[in-house]
Structures are given as structure tokens and as C-alpha cells.
Protein backbone atom coordinates (compact mmCIF):
# COMPACT_ATOMS: atom_id res chain seq x y z
CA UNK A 1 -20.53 -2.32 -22.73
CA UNK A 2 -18.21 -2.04 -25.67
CA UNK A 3 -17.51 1.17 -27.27
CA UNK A 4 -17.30 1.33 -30.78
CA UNK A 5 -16.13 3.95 -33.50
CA UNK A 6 -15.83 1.96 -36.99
CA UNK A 7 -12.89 -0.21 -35.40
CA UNK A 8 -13.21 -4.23 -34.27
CA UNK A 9 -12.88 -4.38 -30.81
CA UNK A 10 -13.73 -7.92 -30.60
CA UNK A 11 -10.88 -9.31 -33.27
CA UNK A 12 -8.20 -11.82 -32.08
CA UNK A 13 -6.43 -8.61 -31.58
CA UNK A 14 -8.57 -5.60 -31.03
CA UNK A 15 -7.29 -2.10 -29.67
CA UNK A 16 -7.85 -3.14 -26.33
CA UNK A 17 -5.27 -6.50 -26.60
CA UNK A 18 -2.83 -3.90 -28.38
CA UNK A 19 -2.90 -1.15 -26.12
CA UNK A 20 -2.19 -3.74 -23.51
CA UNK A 21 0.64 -5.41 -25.00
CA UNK A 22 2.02 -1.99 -25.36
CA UNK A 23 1.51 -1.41 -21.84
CA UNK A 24 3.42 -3.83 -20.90
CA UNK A 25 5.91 -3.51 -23.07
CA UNK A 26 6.25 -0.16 -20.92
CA UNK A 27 8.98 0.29 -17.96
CA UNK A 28 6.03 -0.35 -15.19
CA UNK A 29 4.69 -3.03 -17.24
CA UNK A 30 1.05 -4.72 -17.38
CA UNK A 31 0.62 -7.81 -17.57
CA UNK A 32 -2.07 -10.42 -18.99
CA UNK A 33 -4.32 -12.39 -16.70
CA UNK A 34 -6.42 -15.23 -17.82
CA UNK A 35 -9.92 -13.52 -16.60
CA UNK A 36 -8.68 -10.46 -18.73
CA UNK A 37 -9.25 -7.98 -15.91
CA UNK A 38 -6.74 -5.69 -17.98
CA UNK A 39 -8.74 -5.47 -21.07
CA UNK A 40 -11.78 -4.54 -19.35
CA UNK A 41 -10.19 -2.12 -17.21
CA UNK A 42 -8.80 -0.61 -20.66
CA UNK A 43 -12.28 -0.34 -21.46
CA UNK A 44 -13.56 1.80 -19.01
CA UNK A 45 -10.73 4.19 -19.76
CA UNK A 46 -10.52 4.36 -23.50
CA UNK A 47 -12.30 4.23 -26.54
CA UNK A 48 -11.59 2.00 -28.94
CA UNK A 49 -10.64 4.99 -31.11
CA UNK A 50 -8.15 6.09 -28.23
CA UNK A 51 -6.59 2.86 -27.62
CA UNK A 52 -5.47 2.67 -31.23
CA UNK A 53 -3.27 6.15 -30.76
CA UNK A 54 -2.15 5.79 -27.75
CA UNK A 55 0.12 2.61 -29.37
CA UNK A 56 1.30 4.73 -31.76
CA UNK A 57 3.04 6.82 -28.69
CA UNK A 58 6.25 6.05 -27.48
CA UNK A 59 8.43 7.19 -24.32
CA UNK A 60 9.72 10.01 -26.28
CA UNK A 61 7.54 13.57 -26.70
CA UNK A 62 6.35 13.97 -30.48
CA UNK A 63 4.54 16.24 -31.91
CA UNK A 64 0.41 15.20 -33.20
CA UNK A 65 1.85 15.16 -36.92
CA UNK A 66 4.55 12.15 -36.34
CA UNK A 67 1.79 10.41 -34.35
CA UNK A 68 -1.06 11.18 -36.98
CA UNK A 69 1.80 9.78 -39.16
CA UNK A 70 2.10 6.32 -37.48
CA UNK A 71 -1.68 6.25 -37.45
CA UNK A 72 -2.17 6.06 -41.05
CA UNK A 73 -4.66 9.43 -40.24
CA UNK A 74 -4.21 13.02 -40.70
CA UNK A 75 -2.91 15.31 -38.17
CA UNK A 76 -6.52 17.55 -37.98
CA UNK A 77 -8.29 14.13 -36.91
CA UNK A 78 -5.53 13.28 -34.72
CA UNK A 79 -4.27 16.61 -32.43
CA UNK A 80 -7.63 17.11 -31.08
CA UNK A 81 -8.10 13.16 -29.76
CA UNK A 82 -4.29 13.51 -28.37
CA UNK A 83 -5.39 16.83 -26.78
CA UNK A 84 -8.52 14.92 -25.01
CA UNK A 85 -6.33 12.10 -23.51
CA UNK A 86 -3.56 14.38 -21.89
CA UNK A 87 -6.43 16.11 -20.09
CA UNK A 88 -7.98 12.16 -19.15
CA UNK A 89 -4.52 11.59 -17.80
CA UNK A 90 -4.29 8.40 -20.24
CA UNK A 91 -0.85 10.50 -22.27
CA UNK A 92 1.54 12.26 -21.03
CA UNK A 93 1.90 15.95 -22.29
CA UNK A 94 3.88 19.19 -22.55
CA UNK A 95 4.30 22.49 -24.56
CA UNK A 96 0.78 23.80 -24.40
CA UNK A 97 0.85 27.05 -22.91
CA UNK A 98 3.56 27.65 -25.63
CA UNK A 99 0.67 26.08 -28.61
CA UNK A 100 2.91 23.67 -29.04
CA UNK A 101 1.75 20.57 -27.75
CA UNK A 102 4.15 17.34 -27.76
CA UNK A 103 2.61 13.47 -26.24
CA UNK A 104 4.60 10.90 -24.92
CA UNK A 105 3.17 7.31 -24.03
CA UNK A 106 2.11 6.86 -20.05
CA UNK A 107 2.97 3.35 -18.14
CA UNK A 108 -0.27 2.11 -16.60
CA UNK A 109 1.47 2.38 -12.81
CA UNK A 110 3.05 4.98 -11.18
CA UNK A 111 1.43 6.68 -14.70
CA UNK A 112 -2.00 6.52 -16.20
CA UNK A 113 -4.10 5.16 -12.95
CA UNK A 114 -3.14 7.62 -10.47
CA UNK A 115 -3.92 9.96 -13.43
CA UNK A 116 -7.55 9.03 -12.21
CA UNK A 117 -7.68 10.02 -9.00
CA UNK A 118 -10.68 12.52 -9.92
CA UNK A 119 -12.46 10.15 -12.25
CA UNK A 120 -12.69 7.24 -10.24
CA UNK A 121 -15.94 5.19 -10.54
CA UNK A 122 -17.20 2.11 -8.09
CA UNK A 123 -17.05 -0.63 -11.11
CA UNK A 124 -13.36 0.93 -12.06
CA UNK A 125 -11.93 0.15 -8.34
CA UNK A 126 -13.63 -3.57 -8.41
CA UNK A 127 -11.44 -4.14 -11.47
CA UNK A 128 -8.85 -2.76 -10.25
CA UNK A 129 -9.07 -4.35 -7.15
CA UNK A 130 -9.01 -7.70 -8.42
CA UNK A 131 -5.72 -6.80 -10.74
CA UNK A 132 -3.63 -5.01 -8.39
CA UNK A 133 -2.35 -8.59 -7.19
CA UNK A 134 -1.03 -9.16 -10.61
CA UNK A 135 0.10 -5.49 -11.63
CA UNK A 136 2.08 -5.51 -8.29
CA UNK A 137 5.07 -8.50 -8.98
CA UNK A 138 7.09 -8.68 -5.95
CA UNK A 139 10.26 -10.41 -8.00
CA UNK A 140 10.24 -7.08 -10.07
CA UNK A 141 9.41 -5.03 -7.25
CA UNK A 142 12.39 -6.41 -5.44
CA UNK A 143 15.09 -5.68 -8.24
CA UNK A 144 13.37 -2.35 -9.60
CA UNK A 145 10.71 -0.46 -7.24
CA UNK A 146 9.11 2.14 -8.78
CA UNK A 147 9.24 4.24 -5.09
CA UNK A 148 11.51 3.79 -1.66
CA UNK A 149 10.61 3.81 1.72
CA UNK A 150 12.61 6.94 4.03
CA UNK A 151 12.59 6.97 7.61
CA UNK A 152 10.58 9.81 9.35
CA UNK A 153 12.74 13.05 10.48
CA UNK A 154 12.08 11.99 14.32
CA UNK A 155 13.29 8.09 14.12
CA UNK A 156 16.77 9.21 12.67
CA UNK A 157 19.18 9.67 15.59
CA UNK A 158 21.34 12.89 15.77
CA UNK A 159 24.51 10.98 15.48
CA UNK A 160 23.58 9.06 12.85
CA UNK A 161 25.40 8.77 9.30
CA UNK A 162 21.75 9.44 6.61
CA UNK A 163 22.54 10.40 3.25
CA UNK A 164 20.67 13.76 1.84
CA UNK A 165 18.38 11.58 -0.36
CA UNK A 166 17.17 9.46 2.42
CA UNK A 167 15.54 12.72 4.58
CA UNK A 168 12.09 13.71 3.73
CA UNK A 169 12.53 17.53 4.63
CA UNK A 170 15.84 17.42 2.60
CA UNK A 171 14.19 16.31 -0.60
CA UNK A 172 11.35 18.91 -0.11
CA UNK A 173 14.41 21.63 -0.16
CA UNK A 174 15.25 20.35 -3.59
CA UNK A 175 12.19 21.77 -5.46
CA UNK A 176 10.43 25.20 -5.62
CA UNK A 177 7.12 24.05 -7.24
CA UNK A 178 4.97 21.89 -4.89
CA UNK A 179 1.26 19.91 -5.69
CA UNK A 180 -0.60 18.23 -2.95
CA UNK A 181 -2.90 15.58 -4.34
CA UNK A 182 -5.48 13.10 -2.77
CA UNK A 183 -4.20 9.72 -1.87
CA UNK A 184 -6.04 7.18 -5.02
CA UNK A 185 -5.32 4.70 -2.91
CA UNK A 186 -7.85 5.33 0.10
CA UNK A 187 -10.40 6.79 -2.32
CA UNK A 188 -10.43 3.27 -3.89
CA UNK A 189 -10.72 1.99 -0.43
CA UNK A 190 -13.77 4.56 -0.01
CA UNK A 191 -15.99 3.66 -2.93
CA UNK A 192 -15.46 0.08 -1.93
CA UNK A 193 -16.25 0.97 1.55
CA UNK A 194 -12.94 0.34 3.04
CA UNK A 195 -11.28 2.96 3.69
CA UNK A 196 -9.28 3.95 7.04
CA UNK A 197 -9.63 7.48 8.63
CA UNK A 198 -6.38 8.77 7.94
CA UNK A 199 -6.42 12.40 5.88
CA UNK A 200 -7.40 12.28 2.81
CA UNK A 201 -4.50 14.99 0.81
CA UNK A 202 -1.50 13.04 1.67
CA UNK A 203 0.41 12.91 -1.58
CA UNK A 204 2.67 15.21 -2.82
CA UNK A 205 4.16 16.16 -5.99
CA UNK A 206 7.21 18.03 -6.85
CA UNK A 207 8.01 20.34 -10.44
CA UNK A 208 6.40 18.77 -13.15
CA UNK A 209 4.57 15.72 -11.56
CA UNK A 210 1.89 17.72 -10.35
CA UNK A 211 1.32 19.56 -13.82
CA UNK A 212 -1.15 17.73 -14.54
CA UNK A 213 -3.01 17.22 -11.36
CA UNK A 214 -3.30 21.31 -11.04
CA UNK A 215 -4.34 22.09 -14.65
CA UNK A 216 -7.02 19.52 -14.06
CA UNK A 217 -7.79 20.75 -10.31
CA UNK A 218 -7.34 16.80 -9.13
CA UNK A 219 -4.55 18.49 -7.30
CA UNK A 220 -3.90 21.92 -5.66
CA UNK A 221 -0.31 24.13 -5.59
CA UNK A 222 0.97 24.48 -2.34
CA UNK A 223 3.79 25.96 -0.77
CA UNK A 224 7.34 24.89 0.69
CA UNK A 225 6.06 25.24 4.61
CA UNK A 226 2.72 23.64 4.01
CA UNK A 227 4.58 20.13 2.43
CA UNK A 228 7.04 20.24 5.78
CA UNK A 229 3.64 20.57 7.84
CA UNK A 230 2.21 17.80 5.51
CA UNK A 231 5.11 15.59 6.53
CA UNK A 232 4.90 16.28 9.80
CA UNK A 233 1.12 15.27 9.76
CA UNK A 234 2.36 11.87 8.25
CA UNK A 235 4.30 11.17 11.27
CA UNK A 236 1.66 11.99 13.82
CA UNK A 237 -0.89 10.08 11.85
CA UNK A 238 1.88 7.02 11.50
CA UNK A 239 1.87 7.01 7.70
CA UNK A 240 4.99 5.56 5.79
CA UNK A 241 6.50 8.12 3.49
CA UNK A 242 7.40 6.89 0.32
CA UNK A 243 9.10 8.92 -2.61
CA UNK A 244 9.90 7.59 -5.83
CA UNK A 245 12.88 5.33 -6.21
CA UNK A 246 15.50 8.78 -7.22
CA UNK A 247 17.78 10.61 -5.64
CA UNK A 248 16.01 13.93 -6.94
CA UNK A 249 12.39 12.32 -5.94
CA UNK A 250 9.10 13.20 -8.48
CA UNK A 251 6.43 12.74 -5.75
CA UNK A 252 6.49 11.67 -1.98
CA UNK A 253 3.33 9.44 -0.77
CA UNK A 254 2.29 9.42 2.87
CA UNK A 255 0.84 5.51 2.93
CA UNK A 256 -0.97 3.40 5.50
CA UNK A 257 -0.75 -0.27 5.56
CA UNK A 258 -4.20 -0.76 4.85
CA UNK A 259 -4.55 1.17 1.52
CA UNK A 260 -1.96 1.36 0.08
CA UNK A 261 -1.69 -0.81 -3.01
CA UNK A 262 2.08 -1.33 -2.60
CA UNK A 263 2.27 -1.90 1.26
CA UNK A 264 -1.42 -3.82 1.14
CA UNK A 265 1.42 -6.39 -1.42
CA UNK A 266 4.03 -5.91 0.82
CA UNK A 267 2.02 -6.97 3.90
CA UNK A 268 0.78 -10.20 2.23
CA UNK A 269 4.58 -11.12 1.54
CA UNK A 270 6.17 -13.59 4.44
CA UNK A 271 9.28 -10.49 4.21
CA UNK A 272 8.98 -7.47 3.16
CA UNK A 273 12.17 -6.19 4.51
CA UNK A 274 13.63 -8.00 1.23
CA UNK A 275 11.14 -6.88 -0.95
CA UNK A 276 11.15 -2.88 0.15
CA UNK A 277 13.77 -0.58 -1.23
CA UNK A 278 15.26 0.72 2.16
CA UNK A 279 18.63 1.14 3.65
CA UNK A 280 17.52 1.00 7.35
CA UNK A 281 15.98 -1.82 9.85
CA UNK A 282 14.96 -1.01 13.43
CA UNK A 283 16.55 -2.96 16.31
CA UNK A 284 14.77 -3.64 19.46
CA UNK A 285 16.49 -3.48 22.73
CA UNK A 286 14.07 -5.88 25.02
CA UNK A 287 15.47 -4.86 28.43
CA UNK A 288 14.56 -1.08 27.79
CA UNK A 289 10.80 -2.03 26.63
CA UNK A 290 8.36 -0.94 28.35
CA UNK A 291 5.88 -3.12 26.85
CA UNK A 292 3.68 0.29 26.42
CA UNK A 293 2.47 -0.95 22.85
CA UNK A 294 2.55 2.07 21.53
CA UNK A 295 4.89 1.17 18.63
CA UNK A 296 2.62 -1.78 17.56
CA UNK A 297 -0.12 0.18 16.12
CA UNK A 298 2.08 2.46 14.35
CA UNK A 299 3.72 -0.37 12.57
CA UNK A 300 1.98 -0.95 9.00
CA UNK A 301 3.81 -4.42 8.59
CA UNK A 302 2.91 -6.52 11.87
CA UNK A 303 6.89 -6.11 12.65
CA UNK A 304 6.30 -5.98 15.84
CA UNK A 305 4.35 -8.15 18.16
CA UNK A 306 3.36 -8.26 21.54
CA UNK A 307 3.15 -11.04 24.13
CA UNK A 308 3.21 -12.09 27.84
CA UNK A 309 7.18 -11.53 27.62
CA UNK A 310 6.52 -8.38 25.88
CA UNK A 311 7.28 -7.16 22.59
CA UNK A 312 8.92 -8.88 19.81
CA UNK A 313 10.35 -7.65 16.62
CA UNK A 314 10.77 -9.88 13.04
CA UNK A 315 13.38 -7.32 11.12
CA UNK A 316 12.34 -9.66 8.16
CA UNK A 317 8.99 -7.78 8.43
CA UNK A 318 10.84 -4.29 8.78
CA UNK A 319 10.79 -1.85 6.03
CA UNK A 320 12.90 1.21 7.83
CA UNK A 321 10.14 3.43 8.01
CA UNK A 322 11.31 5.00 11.77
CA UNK A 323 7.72 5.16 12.61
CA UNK A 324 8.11 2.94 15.58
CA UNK A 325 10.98 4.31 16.39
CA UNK A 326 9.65 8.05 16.70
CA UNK A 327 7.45 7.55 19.34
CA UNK A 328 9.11 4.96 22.03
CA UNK A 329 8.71 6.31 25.19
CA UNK A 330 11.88 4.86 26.37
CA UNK A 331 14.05 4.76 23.50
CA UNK A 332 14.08 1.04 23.29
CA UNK A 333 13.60 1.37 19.36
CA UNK A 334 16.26 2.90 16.95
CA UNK A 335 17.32 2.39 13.08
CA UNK A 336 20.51 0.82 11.84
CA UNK A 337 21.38 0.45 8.82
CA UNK A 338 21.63 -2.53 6.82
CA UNK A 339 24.92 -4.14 5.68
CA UNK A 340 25.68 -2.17 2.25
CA UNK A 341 25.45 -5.29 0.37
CA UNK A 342 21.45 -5.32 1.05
CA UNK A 343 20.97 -1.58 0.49
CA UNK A 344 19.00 -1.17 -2.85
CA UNK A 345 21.12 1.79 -5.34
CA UNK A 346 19.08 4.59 -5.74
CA UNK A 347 19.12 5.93 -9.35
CA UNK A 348 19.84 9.95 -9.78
CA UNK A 349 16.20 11.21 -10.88
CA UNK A 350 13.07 8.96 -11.55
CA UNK A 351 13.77 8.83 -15.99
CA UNK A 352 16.83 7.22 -14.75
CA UNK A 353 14.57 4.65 -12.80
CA UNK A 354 12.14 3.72 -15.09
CA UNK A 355 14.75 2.49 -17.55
CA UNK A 356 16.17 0.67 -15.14
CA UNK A 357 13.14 -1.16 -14.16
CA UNK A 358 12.87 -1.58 -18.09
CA UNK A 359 16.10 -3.07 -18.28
CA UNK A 360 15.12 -5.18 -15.44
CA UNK A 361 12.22 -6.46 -17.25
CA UNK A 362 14.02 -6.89 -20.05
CA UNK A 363 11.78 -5.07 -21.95
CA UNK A 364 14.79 -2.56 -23.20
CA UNK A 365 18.77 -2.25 -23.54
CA UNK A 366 21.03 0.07 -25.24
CA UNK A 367 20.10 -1.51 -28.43
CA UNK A 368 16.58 -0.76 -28.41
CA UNK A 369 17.00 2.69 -27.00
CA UNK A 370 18.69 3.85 -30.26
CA UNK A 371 16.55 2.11 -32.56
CA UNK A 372 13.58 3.87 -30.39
CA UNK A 373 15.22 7.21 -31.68
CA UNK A 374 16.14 6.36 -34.83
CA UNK A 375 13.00 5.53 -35.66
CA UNK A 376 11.55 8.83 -34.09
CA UNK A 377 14.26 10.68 -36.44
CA UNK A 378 12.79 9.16 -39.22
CA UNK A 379 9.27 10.11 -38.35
CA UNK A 380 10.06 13.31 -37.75
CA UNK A 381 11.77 14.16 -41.02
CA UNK A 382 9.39 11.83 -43.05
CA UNK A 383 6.53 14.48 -41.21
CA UNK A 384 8.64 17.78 -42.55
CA UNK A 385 9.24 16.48 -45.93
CA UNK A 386 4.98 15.69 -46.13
CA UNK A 387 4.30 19.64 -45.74
């Protein structure tokens, strides 16, 4: 059913069709499909009312009076609406413990859906469901992902050259302030009926990227010894750890093959090792296999195989995730890494990665970046000269 609060939703170009052009105008993008699975999964999310502010935000924090400006409405109408979508997770916010809120437009993904994790519904997940294929492009994915894959601590040899930013426990040591969330992922997979058995709280959340999931309770603080025991949990349970695509990582997710949005994509792709943003690739040594098949249900890509002659590894399928290597009995498994050329850069912090998955998209450059803040400038002093 259509909400409705004195605006058209049903034009050629109603709030909904707007929002979603400014979605995807946004570094994580979201695109149209034909069946307009995006629109009605705006729908469920925002009022009509809602939809028309939030495309009035931009990826700069501004205060309610510039966007009540945009808006064409006054700044008592508007501050309480913006107020009401930070705490839906559909904004991004800051500055209210100080009273001094400021709102910044949220992408759709990593952003505004994992947002949900406490509000998910059954007839929300169907939609989704049927649009992840879309939302998830593997050509973008390829030049720009949004997270990385790291090798568990046990898979990386003692010897062995790994950069700071490519250990787990080192990125951990990074932050003070620590959230541990429930996976969205398998609680889509649960309403639907789907889901695996793996735990539930396996995503974690570092400094600010957890603000919001503690001030809503969607997520709990924890502290620096209870993440390294989370990680270590991953391993035993033979979850992939993936933090976002930055040196100085935002979050770290602890996936499984089977419900993860990303690696449920990846797993459908003929390759994923050129799809995944990893520097490593495990190497099989046949004679030392045991043929103890251990390794093949730890592996969330179908890497490895097993036979009459034993087990067989396709590195195309490999994302570097050490899993199979942390457990071979005989150490017949170990990670290389890949020729430098096919190593993915991994930007400094994850600002630094969205614009580049912007720029990737095309859907900014330098250009546009100032003319972003110039117009924000102008707001903002058109806004101090009104009072």
C-alpha cells in the first residue's frame, strides 16, 4: 500500500523514482530494474514525505536549516522528520549529544539496509531478495569493492611477508571503541527460512560505525578481548572475515557462503578469485594430501573438490580466505600471494573508498566534488543571512 502525505507518489516522477535516482547517483549506487523492485523496496522504508528530504541530503553533514532550505519548507517542519530518519537508519547523523544535530545522505549498501538489521520484516527480505542480484554488479565489484577478504590469523605462515592491514587481530589493535552487531545477512536468510546455524553476532564495528547500532540497541559495545575471541570464533566456525575495503577498516564481517549477500554473488560467478579484493591464493601440494576432506567443507567457494584421485583445487575459485589452510592436518595447504599486478590497492580509510568506487562509477570527479561544496557554501550562508 502507498503512503501518502499531500505529495503524488504515483507521477512520472514521484518521491520514490527520485529518491532512487539519488541513490544511485550515490558511491554504492542503486540501480533501476524493469519489475521496479527498488521503488517498492523504497516504499516499505520511507514515506513519501521522507523520500522527498532525504534528496535534498548530500554526502556532506548539514545542519536541518540548509536542508529545510533546499526543501522549499521551514526548518521547525523539517529537524524533527530528519531527527526520525537518523534513528530509522535511512540518514546518516552526528552532533546530537552536543544539540547540534548535522545529516548527511546514506548509500543504500554498505549504508541504509544494514541500517535495518532490527526492523527487518518477511515481505522486506522477499524484495530484497529478488534485488540483491542487481544491487550486487560484479564489473563494479571487481574495480571498486565496498569490503576485502583477509586471511585468518592461523592460515598465515610465520615466515611469511603480510602487510599490517591484511591481519584481522592487527586491525582490531587500531581502534578503542568496539560494536558487535547481528549478521543482516542470515537474519534475512531466517525469515525466509534459510538460514545456516552459524552464530548469529558475527559482525563487528569499529569507532563510529557502530554509533548508530548502540544508540538504537541493534548493536551492543563490546570490548577489545571479546572482538579477538569473536575472531577466533569465525575461524572455528569457518566464516570468511571480511573488513571494508581500507587500510584503517570501519567494520569487519564474519560471512558464510550461504548468506552472505556478497559471497552468495561471488559463488554464482564462474571466478571469484578475479572478482574478490584479495592479495592471497592457496596452493595445494597433492603429494602431501591426505584426502581427509576436511578443508572442503570449510571452503565457502567450492575451491576445492574431491575425487577418486583426491582433492583438487581451482585457484580461479580462491578468494585467500586461509580457512582451508588453517586446519590441514598435514600442511598440504598454504597461501601465496598473488603476482602484485593482480593485488587490488587498498585505499587509506573507507571515505577514501567510497569516492573511489564513485569515481569508478563515474558518478563523481574532482569537478563535481567542488561544485558539491560550493554549492553547500552557498546554502549555508544563504541559511545565516535568512535569520
Amino acid at each position: 500500500m502507498r503512503r501518502t502525505s499531500g505529495i503524488d507518489t504515483l507521477g512520472p516522477l514521484g518521491p520514490y523514482q527520485r529518491l532512487a535516482r539519488h541513490l544511485d547517483r550515490l558511491p554504492g549506487g542503486f540501480p533501476a530494474t524493469a519489475e521496479k523492485i527498488e521503488l517498492r523496496i523504497l516504499e516499505r522504508l520511507f514515506t513519501p514525505l521522507q523520500a522527498e528530504l532525504a534528496c535534498h541530503l548530500t554526502l556532506l553533514f548539514e545542519s536541518p536549516a540548509v536542508v529545510a532550505l533546499r526543501a522549499g519548507r521551514s526548518e521547525p517542519e523539517v529537524a524533527p522528520l530528519l531527527a526520525e530518519m537518523a534513528e530509522r537508519g535511512l540518514i546518516f547523523s552526528k552532533g546530537e549529544a552536543a544539540g547540534r544535530p548535522v545529516y548527511m545522505a546514506a548509500q543504500f549498501a554498505v549504508g541504509i539496509w544494514e541500517y535495518q538489521v532490527g526492523r527487518l520484516t518477511r515481505g522486506l527480505v522477499e524484495e530484497m531478495d529478488r534485488y540483491l542480484p542487481r544491487l550486487v554488479d560484479p564489473r563494479t565489484w571487481r574495480q571498486a569493492p565496498q569490503m576485502r577478504v583477509v586471511p585468518v590469523a592461523r592460515s598465515v605462515r610465520d615466515q611469511q611477508a603480510i602487510m599490517t592491514y591484511e591481519q584481522a587481530m592487527v586491525l582490531v589493535e587500531d581502534h578503542q571503541t568496539f560494536t558487535v552487531m547481528p549478521c543482516i545477512c542470515r537474519k534475512e536468510r531466517g525469515l525466509l527460512k534459510q538460514a545456516c546455524d552459524q552464530p548469529l553476532e558475527t559482525c563487528i564495528g569499529f569507532g563510529g560505525a557502530g554509533d548508530y547500532f548502540r544508540r538504537t540497541g541493534a548493536g551492543r559495545p563490546a570490548g577489545r578481548e571479546e572482538i579477538r575471541a569473536l575472531l577466533h570464533q569465525a575461524d572455528r566456525a569457518g566464516l570468511v572475515l571480511q573488513p571494508s575495503n581500507s587500510r584503517r577498516a570501519g567494520w569487519i564481517c564474519c560471512c558464510c557462503g550461504c548468506c552472505c549477500g556478497v559471497l552468495r554473488t561471488l559463488r554464482e560467478a564462474p571466478h571469484p578469485a578475479d572478482l574478490v579484493a584479495t592479495p592471497f591464493v592457496a596452493v595445494l601440494e597433492a603429494d602431501a594430501c591426505s584426502a581427509c576432506g576436511v578443508c572442503l567443507n570449510r571452503c565457502q567457494m567450492d575451491a576445492l573438490t574431491g575425487s577418486a584421485d583426491g582433492v583438487r583445487l581451482d585457484p580461479r575459485r580462491c578468494i585467500g580466505c586461509g580457512l582451508c589452510v588453517a586446519t590441514c592436518p598435514t600442511d598440504a595447504l598454504e597461501l601465496t600471494r598473488k603476482p602484485k599486478a593482480e593485488q587490488p590497492p587498498v585505499p587509506p580509510n573507507v571515505a577514501t573508498s567510497m569516492l573511489r568506487l564513485a569515481w569508478k562509477r563515474r558518478q563523481t570527479g574532482p569537478l563535481a566534488l567542488l561544485r558539491l561544496l560550493a554549492l553547500s557554501q552557498r546554502d549555508r550562508l544563504r541559511t545565516r543571512m535568512r535569520r
